[in-house]
C-alpha atoms as a PDB file:
ATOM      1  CA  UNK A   1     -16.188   1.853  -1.344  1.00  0.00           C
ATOM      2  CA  UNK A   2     -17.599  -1.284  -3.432  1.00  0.00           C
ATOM      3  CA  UNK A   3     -16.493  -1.102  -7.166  1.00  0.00           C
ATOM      4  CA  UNK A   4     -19.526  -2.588  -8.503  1.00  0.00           C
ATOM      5  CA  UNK A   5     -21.873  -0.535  -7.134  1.00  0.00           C
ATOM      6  CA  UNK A   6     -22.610   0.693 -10.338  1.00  0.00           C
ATOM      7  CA  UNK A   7     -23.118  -2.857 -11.762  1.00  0.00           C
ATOM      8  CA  UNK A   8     -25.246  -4.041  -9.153  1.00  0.00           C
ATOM      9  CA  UNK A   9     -27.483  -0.736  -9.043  1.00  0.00           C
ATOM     10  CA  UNK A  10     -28.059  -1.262 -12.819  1.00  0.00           C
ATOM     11  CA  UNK A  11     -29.350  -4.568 -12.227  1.00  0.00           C
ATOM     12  CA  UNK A  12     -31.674  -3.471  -9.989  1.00  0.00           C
ATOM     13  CA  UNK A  13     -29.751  -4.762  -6.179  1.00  0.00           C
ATOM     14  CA  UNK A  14     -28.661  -3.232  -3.567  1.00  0.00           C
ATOM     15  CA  UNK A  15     -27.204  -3.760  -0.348  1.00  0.00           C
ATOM     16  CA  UNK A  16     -27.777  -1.947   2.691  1.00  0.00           C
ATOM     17  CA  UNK A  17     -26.098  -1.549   6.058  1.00  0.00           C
ATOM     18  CA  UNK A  18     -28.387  -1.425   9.136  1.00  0.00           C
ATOM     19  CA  UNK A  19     -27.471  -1.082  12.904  1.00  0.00           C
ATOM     20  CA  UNK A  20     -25.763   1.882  12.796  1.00  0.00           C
ATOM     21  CA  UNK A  21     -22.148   3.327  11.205  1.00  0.00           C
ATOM     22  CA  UNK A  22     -20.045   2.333  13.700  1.00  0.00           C
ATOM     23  CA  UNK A  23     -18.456  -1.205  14.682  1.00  0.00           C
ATOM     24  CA  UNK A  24     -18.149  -2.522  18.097  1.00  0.00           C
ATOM     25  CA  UNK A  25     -15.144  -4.443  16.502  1.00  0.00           C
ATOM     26  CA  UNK A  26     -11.872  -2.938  14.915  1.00  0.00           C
ATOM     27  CA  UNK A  27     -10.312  -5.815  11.885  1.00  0.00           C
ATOM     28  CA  UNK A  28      -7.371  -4.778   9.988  1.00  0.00           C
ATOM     29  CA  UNK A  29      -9.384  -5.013   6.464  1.00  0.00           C
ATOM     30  CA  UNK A  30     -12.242  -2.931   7.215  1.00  0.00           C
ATOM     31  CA  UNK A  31     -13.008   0.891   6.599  1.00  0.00           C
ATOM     32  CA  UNK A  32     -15.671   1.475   9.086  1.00  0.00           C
ATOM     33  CA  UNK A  33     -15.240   2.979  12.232  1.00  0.00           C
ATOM     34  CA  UNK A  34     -15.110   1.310  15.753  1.00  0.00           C
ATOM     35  CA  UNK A  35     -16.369   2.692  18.758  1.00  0.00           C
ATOM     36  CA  UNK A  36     -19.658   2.478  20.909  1.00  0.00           C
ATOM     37  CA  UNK A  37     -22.587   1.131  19.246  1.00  0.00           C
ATOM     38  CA  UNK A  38     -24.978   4.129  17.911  1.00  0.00           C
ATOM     39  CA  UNK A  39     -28.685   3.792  19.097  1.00  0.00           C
ATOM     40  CA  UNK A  40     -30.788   1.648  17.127  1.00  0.00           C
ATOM     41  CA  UNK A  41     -33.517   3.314  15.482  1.00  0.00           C
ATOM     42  CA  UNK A  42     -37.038   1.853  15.435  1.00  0.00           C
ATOM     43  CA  UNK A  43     -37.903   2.685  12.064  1.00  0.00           C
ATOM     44  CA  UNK A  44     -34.953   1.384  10.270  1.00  0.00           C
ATOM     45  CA  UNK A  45     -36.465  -1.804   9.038  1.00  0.00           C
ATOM     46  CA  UNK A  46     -39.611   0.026   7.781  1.00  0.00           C
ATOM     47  CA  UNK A  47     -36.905   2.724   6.083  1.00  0.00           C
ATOM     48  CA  UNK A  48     -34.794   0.370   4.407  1.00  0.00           C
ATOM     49  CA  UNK A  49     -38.074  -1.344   2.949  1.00  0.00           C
ATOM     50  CA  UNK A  50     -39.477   1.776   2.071  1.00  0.00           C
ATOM     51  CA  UNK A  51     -35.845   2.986  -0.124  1.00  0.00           C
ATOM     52  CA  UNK A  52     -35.809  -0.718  -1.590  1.00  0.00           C
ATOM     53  CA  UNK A  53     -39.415  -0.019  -2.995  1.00  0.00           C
ATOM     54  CA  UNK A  54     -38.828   2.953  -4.202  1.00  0.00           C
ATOM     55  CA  UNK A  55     -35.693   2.363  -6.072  1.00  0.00           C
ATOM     56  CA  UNK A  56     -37.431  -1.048  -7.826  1.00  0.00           C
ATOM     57  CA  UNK A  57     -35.088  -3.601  -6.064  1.00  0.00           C
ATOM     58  CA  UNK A  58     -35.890  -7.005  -7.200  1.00  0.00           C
ATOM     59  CA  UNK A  59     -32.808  -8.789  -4.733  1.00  0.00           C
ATOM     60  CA  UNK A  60     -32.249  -6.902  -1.237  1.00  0.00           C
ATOM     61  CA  UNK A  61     -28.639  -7.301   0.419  1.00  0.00           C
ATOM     62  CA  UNK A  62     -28.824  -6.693   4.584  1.00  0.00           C
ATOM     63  CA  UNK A  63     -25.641  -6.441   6.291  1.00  0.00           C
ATOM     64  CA  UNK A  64     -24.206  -4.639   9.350  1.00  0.00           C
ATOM     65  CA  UNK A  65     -21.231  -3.401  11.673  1.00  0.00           C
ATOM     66  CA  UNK A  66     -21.063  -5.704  14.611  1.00  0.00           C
ATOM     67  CA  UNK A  67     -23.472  -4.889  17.787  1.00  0.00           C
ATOM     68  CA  UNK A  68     -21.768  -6.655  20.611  1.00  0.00           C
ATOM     69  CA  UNK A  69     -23.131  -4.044  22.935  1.00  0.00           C
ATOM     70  CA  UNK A  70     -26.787  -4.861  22.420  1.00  0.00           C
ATOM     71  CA  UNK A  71     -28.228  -7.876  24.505  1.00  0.00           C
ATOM     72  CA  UNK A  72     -29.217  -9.746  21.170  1.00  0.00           C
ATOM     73  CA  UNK A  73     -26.238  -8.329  18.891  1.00  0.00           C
ATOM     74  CA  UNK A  74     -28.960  -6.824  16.251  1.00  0.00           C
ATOM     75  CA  UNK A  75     -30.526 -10.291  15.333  1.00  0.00           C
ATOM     76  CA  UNK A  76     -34.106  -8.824  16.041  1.00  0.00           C
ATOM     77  CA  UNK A  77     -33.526  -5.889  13.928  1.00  0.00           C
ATOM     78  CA  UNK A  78     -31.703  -8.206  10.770  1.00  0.00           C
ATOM     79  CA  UNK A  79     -35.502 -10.207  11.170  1.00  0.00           C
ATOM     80  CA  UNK A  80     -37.487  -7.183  11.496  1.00  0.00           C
ATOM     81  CA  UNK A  81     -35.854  -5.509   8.125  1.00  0.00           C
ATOM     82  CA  UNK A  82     -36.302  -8.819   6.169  1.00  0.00           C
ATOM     83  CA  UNK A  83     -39.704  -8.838   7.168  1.00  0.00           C
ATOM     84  CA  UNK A  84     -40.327  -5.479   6.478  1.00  0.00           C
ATOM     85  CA  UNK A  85     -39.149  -5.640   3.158  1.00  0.00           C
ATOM     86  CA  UNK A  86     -40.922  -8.834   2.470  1.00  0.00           C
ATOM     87  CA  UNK A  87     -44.200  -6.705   3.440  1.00  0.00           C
ATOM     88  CA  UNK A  88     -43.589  -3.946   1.252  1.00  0.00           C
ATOM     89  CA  UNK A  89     -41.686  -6.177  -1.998  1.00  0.00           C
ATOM     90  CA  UNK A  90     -43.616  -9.519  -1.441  1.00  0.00           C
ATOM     91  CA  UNK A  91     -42.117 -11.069  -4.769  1.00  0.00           C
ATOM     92  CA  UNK A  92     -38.066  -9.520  -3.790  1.00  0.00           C
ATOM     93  CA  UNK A  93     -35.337 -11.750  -1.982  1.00  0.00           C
ATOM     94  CA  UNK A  94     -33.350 -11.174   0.160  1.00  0.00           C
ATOM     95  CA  UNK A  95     -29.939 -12.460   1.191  1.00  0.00           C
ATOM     96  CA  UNK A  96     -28.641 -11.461   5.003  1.00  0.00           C
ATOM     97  CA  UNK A  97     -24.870 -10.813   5.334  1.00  0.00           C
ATOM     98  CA  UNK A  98     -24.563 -11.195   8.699  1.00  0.00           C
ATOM     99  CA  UNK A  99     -21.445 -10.928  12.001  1.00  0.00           C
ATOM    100  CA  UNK A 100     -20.860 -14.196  13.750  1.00  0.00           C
ATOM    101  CA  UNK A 101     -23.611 -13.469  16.808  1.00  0.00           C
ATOM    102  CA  UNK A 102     -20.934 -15.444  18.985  1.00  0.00           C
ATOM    103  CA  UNK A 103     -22.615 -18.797  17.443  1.00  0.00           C
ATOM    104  CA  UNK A 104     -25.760 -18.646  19.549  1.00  0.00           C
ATOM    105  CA  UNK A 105     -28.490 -20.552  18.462  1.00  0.00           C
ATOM    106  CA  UNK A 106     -31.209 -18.185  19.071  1.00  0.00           C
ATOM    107  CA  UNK A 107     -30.182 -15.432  17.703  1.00  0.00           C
ATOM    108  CA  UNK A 108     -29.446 -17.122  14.605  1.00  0.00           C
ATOM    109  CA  UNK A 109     -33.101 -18.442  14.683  1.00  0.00           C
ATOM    110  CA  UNK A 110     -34.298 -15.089  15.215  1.00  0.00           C
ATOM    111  CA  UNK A 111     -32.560 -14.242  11.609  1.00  0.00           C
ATOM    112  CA  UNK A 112     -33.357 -17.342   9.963  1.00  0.00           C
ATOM    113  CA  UNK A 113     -37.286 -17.545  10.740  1.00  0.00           C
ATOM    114  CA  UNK A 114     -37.614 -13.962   9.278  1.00  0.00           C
ATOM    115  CA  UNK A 115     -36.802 -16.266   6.038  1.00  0.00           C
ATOM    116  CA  UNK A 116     -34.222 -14.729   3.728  1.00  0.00           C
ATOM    117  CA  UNK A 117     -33.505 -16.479   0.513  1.00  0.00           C
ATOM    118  CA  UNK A 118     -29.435 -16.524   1.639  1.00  0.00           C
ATOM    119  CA  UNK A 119     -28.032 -16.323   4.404  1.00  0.00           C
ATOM    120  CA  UNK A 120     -24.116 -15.048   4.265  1.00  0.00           C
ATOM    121  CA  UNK A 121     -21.508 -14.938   7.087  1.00  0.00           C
ATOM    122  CA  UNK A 122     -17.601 -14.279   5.594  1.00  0.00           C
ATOM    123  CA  UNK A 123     -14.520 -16.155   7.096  1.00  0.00           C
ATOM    124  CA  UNK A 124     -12.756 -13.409   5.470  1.00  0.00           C
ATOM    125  CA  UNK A 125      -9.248 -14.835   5.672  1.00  0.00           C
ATOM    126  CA  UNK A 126      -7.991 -18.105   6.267  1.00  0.00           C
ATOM    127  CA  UNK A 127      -7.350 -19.895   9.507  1.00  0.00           C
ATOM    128  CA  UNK A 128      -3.496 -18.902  10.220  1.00  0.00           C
ATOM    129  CA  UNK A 129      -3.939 -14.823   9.732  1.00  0.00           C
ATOM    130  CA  UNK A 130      -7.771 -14.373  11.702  1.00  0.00           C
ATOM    131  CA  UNK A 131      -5.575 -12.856  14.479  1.00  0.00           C
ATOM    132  CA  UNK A 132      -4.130 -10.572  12.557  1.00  0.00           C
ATOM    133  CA  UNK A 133      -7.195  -9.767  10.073  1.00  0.00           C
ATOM    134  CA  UNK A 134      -9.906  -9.870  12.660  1.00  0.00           C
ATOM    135  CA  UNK A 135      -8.643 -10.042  16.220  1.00  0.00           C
ATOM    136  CA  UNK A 136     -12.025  -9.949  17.992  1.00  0.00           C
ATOM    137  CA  UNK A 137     -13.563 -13.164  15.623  1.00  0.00           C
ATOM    138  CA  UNK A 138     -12.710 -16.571  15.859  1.00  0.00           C
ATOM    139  CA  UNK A 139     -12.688 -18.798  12.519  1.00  0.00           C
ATOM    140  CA  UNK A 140     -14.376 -21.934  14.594  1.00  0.00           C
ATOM    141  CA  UNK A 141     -17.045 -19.391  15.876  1.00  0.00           C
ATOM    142  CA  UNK A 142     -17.621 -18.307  12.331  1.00  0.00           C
ATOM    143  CA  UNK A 143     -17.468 -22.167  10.732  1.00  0.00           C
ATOM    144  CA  UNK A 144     -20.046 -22.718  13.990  1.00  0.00           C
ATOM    145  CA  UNK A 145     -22.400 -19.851  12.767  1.00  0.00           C
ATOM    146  CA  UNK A 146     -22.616 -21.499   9.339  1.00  0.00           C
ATOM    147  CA  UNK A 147     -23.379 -24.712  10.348  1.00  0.00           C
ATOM    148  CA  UNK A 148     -26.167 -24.047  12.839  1.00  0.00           C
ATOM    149  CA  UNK A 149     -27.482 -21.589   9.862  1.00  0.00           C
ATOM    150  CA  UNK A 150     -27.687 -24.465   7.904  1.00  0.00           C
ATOM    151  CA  UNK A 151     -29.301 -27.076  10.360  1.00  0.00           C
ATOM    152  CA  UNK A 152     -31.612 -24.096  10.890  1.00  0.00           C
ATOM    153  CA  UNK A 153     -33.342 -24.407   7.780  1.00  0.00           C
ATOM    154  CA  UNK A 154     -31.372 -27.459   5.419  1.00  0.00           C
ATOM    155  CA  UNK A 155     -32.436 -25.665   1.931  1.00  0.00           C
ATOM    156  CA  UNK A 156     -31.313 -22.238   2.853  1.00  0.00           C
ATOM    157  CA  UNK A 157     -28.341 -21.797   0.945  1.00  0.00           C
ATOM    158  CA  UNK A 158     -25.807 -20.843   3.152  1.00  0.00           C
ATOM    159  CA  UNK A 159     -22.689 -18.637   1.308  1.00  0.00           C
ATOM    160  CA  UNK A 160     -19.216 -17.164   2.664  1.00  0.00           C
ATOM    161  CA  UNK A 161     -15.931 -15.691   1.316  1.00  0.00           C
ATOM    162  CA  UNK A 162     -12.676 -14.437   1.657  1.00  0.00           C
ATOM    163  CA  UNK A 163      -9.815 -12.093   0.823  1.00  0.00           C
ATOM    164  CA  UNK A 164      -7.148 -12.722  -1.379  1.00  0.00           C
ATOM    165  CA  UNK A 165      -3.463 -10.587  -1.062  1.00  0.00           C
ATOM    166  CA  UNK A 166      -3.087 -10.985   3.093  1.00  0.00           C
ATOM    167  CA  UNK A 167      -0.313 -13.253   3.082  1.00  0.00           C
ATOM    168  CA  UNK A 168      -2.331 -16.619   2.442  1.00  0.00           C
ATOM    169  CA  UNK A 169      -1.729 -19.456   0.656  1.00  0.00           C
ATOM    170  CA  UNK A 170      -3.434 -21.858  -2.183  1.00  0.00           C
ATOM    171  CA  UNK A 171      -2.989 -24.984   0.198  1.00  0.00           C
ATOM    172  CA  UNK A 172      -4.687 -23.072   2.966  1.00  0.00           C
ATOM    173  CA  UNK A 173      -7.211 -21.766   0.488  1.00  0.00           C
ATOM    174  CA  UNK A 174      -8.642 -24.803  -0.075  1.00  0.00           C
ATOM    175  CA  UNK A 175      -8.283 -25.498   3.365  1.00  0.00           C
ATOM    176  CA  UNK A 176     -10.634 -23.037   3.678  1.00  0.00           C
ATOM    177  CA  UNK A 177     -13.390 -24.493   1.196  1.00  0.00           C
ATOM    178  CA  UNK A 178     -12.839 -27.968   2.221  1.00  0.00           C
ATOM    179  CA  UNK A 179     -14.053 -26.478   5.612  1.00  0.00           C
ATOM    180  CA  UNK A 180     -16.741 -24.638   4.755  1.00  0.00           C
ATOM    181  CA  UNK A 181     -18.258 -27.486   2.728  1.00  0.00           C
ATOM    182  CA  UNK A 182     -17.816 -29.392   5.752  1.00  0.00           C
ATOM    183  CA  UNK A 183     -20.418 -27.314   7.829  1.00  0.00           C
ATOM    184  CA  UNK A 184     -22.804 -27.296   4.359  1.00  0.00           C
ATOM    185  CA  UNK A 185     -21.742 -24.121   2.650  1.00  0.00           C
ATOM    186  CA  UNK A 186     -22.320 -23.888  -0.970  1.00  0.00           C
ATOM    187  CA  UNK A 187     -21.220 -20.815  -2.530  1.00  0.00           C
ATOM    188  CA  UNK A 188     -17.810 -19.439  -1.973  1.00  0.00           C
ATOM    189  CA  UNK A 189     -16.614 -15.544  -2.986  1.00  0.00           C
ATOM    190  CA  UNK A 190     -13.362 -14.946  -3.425  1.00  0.00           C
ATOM    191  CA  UNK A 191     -11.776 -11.024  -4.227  1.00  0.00           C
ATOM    192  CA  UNK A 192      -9.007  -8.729  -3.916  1.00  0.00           C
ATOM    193  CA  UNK A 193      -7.974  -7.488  -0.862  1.00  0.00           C
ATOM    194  CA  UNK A 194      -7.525  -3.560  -1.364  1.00  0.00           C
ATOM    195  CA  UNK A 195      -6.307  -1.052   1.839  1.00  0.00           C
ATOM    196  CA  UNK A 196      -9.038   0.892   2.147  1.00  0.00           C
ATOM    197  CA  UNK A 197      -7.377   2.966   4.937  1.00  0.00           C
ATOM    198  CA  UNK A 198      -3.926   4.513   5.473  1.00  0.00           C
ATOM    199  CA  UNK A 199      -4.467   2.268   9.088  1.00  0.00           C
ATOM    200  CA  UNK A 200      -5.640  -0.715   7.258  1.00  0.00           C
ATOM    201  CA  UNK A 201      -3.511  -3.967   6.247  1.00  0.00           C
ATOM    202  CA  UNK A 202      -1.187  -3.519   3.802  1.00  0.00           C
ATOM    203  CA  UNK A 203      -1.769  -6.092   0.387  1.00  0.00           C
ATOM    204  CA  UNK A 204       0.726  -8.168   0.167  1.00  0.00           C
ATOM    205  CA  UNK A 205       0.132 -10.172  -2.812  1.00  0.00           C
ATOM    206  CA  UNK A 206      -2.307  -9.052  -6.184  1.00  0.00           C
ATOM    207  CA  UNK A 207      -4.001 -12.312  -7.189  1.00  0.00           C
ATOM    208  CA  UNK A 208      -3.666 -12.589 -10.966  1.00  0.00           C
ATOM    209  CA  UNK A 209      -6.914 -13.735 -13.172  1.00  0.00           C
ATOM    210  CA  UNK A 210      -5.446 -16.614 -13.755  1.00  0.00           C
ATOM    211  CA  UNK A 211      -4.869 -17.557 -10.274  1.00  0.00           C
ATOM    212  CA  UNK A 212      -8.398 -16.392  -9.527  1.00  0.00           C
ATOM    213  CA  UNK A 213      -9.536 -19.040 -12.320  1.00  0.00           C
ATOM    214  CA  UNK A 214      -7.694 -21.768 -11.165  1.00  0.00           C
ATOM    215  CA  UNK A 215      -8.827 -21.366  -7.690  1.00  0.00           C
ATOM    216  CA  UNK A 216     -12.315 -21.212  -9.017  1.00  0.00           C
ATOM    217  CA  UNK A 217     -11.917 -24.599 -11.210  1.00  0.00           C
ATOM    218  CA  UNK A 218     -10.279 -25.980  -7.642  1.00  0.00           C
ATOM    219  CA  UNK A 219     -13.015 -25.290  -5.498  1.00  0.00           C
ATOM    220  CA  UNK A 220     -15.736 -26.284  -7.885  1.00  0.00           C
ATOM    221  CA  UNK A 221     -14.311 -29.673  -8.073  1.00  0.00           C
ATOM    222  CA  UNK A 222     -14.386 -29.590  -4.795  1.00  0.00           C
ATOM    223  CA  UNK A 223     -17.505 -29.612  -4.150  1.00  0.00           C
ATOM    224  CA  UNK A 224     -18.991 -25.723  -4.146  1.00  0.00           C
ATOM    225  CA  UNK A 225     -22.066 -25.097  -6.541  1.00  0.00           C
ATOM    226  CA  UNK A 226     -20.863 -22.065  -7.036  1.00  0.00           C
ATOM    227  CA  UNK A 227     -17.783 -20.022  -6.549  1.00  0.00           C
ATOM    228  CA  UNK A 228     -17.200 -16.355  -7.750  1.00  0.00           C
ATOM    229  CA  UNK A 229     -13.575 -15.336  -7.794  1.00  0.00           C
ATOM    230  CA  UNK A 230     -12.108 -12.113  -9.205  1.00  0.00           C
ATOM    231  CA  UNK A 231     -10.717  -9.076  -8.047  1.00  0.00           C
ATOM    232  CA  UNK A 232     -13.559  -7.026  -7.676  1.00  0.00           C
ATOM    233  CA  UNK A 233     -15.344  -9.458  -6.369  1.00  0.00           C
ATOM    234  CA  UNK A 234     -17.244  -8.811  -3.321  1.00  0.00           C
ATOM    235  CA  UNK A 235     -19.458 -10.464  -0.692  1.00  0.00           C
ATOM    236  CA  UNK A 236     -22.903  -9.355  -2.895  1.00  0.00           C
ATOM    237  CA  UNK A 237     -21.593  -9.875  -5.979  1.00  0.00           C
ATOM    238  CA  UNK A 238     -23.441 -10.555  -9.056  1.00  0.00           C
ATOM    239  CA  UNK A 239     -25.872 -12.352  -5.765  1.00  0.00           C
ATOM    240  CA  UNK A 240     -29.238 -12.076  -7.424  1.00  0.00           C
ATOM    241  CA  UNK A 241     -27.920 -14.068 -10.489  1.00  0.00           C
ATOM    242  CA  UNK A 242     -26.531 -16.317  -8.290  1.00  0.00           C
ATOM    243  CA  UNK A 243     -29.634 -17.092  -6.403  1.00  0.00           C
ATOM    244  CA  UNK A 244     -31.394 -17.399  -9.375  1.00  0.00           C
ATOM    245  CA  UNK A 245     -28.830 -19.975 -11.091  1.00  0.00           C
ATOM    246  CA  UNK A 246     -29.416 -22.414  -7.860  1.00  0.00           C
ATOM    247  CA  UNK A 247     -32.537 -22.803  -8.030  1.00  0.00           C
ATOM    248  CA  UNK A 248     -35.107 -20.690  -5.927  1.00  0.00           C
ATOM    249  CA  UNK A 249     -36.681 -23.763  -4.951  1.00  0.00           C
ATOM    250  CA  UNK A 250     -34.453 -24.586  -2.424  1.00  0.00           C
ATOM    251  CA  UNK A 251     -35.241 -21.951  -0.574  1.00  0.00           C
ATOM    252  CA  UNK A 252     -38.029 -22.044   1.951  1.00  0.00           C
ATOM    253  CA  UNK A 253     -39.335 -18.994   3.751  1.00  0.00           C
ATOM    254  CA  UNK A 254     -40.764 -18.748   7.589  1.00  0.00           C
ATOM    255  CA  UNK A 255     -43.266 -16.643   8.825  1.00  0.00           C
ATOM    256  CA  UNK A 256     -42.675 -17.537  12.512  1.00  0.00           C
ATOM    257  CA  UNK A 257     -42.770 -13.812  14.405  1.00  0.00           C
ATOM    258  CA  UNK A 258     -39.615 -12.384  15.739  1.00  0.00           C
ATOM    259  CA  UNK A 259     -39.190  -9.181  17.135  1.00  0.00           C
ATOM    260  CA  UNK A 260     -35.992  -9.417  19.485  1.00  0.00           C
ATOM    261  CA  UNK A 261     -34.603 -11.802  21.985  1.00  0.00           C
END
């Protein structure tokens, strides 16, 4: 349901969604469906690196439902499929968009030692409306999973966003960023919330450009390398250029094994 799809296809990314098709969480925003965890199958992370070959990525998105149900919440699959496309697309990146993991340590180890170029984790909305947005998340959990990302491995760049139109406001925006470049995040997406079900959220605001713009000046002079804020503007958006525009350097990768917890 992305509206750049097109965009990022023709610029040779992609981002794909491993662990199955349904969530073991239900937030008001999202159009995937939430029920029991599907079983895990043992070839996706050979699969996915397999289609990204194939289809000449260059920058590899991997993101997922939530797997609360599985003893180590997918983080041994998220390293498997990074390393599986760094086997088969040694000069690709990769950037991991990944569910909170509940903060712990080693899982989020298990995900950073596979050694993607970004790692990603959204706040989605501010502070005040998490209850409403995403009932089964916490925002501290999620500002927890960022830090420890980032004391994980210090030049990883570490990214998260949110969703405009849900009721918040510009005070608590920037609330928001001060926040996240509190735990060391350094890019922040912002885009248009859009009901994607008749279930869903309704919008209750449609940012203008020019609000997008001077939210984008704000946060920048806050502090963020790098903020990308639009309504169409997703979680992956325009990520490869992004990467490439702070520096690859300042990445480092890890070739520590990890196969589950």
């Amino acid at each position: 349901m992305c509206p750049n799809s097109h965009e990022c296809y023709a610029q040779d990314t992609a981002t794909f969604m491993i662990l199955g098709g349904v969530c073991t969480r239900r937030c008001g925003f999202c159009a995937v469906p939430t029920g029991t965890g599907e079983r895990l199958r043992d070839d996706e992370p050979e699969r996915v690196a397999f289609a990204a070959k194939e289809l000449g990525l260059r920058y590899v998105v991997v993101t997922s439902v939530t797997r609360d149900d599985l003893a180590d919440e997918g983080a041994g699959h998220y390293a498997c499929t990074v390393r599986a496309v760094k086997r088969e697309i040694p000069e690709s990146q990769v950037e991991v968009l990944t569910p909170d993991f509940h903060s712990r340590e080693e899982l989020l180890r298990c995900v950073i030692n596979a050694g993607p170029e970004v790692f990603n984790h959204n706040l989605e909305t501010v502070e005040r409306l998490q209850r409403v947005v995403r009932p089964q998340a916490d925002y501290q959990c999620s500002l927890k999973t960022l830090e420890i990302a980032k004391k994980l491995a210090s030049q990883r760049i570490t990214k998260s966003g949110l969703m405009l139109g849900l009721g918040e406001t510009v005070p608590e925006i920037l609330e928001t960023g001060r926040h996240l470049l509190s735990v060391g995040v350094s890019i922040m997406t912002l885009g248009q919330y859009l009901k994607p079900t008749p279930q869903s959220l309704e919008v209750q605001e449609y940012v203008t450009p020019e609000k997008f713009q001077d939210l984008t000046q704000k946060l920048r002079a806050m502090g963020f390398e790098k903020v990308l804020a639009g309504a169409y503007v997703r979680s992956s958006y325009n990520a490869r250029e992004t990467f490439s525009g702070l520096g690859e350097a300042r990445t480092c990768g890890n070739s520590e094994t990890c196969t589950g917890i």
